[in-house]
PDB file of N, CA and C in Angstrom:
ATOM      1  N   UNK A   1      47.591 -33.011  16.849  1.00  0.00           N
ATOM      2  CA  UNK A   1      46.741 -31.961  17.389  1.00  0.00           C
ATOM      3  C   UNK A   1      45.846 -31.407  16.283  1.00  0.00           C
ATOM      4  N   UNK A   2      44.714 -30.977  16.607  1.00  0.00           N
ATOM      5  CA  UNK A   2      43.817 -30.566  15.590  1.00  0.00           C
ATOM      6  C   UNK A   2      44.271 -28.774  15.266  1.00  0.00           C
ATOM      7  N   UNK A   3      43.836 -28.647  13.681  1.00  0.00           N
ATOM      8  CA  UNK A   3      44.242 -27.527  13.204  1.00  0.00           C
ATOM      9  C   UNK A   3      43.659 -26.386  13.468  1.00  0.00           C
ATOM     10  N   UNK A   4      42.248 -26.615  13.986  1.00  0.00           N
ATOM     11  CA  UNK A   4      41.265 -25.714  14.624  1.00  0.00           C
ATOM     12  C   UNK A   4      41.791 -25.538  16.200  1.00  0.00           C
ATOM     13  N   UNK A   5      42.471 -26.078  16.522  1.00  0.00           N
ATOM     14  CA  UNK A   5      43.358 -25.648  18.160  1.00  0.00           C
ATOM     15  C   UNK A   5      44.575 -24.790  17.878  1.00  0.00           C
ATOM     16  N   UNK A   6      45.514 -24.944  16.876  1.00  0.00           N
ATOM     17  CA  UNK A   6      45.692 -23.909  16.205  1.00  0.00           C
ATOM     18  C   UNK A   6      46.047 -22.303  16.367  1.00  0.00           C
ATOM     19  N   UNK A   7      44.619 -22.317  15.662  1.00  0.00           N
ATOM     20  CA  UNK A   7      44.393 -21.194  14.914  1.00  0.00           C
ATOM     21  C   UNK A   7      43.237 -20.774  15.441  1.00  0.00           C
ATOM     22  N   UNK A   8      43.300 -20.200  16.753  1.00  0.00           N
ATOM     23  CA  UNK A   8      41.804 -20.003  17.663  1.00  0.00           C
ATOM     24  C   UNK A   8      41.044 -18.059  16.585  1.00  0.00           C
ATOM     25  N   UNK A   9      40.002 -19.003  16.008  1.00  0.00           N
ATOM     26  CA  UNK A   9      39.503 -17.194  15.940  1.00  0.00           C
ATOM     27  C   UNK A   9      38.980 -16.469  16.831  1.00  0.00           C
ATOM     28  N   UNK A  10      38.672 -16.625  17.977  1.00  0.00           N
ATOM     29  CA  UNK A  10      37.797 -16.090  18.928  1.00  0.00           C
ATOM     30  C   UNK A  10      38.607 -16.548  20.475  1.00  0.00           C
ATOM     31  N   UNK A  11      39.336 -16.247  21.278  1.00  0.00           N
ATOM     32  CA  UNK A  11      39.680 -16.300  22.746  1.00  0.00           C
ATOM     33  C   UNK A  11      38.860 -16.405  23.697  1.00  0.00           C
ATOM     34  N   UNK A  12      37.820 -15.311  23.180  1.00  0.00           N
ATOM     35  CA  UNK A  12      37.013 -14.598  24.651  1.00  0.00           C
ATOM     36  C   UNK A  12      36.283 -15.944  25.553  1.00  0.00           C
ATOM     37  N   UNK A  13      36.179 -15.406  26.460  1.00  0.00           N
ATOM     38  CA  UNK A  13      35.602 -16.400  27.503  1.00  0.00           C
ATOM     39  C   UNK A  13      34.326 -16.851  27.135  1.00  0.00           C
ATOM     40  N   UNK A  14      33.768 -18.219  27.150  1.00  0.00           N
ATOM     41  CA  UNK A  14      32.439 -18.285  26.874  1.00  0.00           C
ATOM     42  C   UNK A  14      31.627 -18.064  28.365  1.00  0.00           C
ATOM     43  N   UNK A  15      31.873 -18.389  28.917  1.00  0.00           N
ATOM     44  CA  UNK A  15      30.938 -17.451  30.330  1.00  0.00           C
ATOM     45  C   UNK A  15      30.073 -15.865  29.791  1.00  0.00           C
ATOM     46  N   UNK A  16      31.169 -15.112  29.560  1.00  0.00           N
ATOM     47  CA  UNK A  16      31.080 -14.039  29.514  1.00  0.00           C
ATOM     48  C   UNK A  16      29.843 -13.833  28.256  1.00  0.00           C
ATOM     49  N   UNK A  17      29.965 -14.653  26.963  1.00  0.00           N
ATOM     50  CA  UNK A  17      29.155 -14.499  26.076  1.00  0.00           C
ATOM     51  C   UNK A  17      27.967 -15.139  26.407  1.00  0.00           C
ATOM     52  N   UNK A  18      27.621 -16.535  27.075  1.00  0.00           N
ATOM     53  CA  UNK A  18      26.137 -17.094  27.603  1.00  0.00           C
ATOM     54  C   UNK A  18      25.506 -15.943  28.901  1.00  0.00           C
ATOM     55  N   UNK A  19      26.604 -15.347  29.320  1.00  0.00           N
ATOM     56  CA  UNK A  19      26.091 -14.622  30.253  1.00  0.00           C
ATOM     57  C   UNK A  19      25.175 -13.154  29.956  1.00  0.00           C
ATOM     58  N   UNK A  20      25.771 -12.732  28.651  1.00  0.00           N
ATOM     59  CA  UNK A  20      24.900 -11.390  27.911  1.00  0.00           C
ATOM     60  C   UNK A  20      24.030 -12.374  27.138  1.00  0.00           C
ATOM     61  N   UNK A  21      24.518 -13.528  26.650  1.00  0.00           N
ATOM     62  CA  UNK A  21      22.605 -14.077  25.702  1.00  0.00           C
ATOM     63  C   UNK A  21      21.680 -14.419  26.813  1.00  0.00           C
ATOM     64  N   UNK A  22      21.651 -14.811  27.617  1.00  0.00           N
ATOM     65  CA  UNK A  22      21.101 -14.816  29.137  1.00  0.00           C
ATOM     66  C   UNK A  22      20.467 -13.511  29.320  1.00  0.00           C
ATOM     67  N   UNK A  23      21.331 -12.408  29.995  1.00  0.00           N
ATOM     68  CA  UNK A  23      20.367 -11.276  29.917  1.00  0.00           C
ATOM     69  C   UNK A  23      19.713 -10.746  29.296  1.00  0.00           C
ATOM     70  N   UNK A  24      20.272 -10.797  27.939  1.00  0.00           N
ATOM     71  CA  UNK A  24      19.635 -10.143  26.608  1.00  0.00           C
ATOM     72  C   UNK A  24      17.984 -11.015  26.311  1.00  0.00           C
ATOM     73  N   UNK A  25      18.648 -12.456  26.277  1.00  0.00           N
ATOM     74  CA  UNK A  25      17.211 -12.930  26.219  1.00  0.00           C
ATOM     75  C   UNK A  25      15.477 -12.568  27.335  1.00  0.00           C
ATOM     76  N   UNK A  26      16.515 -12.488  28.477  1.00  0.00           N
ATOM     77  CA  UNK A  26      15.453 -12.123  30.061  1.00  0.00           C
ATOM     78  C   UNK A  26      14.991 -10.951  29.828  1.00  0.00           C
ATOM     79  N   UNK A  27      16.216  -9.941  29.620  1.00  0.00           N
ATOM     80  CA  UNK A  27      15.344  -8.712  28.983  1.00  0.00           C
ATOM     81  C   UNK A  27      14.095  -8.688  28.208  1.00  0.00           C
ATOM     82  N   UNK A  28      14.535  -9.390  27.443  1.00  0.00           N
ATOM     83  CA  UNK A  28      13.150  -9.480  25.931  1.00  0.00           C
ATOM     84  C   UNK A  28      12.312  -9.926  26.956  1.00  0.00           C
ATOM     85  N   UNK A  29      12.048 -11.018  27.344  1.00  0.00           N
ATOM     86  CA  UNK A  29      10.918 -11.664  28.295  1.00  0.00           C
ATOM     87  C   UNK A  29      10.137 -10.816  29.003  1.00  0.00           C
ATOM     88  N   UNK A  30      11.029 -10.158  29.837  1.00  0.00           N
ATOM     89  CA  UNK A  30      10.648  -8.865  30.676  1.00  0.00           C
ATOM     90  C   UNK A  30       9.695  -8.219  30.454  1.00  0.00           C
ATOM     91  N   UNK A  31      10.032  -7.399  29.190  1.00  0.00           N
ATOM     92  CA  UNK A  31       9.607  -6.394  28.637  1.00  0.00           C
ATOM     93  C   UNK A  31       8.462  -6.699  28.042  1.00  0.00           C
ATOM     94  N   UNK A  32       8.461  -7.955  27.298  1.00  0.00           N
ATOM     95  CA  UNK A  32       7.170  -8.530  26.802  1.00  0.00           C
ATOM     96  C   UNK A  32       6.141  -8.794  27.664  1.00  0.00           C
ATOM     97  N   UNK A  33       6.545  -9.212  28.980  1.00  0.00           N
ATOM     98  CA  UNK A  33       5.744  -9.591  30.217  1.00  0.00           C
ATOM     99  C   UNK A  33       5.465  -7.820  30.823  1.00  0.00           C
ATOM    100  N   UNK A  34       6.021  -7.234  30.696  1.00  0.00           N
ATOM    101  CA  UNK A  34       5.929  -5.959  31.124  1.00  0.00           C
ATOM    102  C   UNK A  34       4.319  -5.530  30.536  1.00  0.00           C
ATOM    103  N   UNK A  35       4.751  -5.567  29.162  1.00  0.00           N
ATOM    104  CA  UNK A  35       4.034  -5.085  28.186  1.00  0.00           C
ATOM    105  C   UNK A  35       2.352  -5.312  28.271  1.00  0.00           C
ATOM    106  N   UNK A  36       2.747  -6.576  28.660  1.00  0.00           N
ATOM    107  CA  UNK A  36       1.259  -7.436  28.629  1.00  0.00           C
ATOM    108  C   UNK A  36       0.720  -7.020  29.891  1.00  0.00           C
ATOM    109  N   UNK A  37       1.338  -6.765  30.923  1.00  0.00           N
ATOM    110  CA  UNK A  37       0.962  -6.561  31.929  1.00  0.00           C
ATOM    111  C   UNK A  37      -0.027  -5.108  32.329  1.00  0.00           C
ATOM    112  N   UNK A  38       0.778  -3.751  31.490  1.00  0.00           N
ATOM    113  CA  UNK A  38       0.085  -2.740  30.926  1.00  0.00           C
ATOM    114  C   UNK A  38      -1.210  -3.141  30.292  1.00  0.00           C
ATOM    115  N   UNK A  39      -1.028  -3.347  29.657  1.00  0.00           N
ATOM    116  CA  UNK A  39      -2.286  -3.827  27.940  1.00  0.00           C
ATOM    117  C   UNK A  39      -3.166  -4.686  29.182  1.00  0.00           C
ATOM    118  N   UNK A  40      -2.834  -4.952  30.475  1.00  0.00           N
ATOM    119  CA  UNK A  40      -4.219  -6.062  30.965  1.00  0.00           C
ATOM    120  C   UNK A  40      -4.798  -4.435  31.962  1.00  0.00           C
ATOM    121  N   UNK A  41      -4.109  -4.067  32.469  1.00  0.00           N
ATOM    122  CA  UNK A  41      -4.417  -3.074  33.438  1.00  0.00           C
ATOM    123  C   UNK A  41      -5.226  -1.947  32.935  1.00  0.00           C
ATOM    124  N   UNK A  42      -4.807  -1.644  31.789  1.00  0.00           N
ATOM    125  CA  UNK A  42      -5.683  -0.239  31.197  1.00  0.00           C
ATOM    126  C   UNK A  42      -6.703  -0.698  29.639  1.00  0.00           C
ATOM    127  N   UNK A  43      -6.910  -1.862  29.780  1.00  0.00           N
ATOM    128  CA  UNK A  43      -7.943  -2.255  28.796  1.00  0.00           C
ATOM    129  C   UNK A  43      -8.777  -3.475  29.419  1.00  0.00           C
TER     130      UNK A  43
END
């Protein structure tokens, strides 16, 4: 058996972690698309 199976440093679910870089990333998008969207409307 490998020694890295082991000796887990981290448990947590990976769902759970692609699922906040997912939002976190959409957020950014958002907001940038938000942004631009302002900046076209009032200039």
């Amino acid at each position: 058996m490998n020694q890295f199976e082991k000796e887990v440093q981290s448990n947590r679910n990976d769902a759970v972690d692609s699922a906040v870089g997912f939002v976190v990333s959409f957020g950014f998008f958002a907001t940038v698309f938000a942004v631009a969207i302002l900046i076209d409307l009032f200039v």
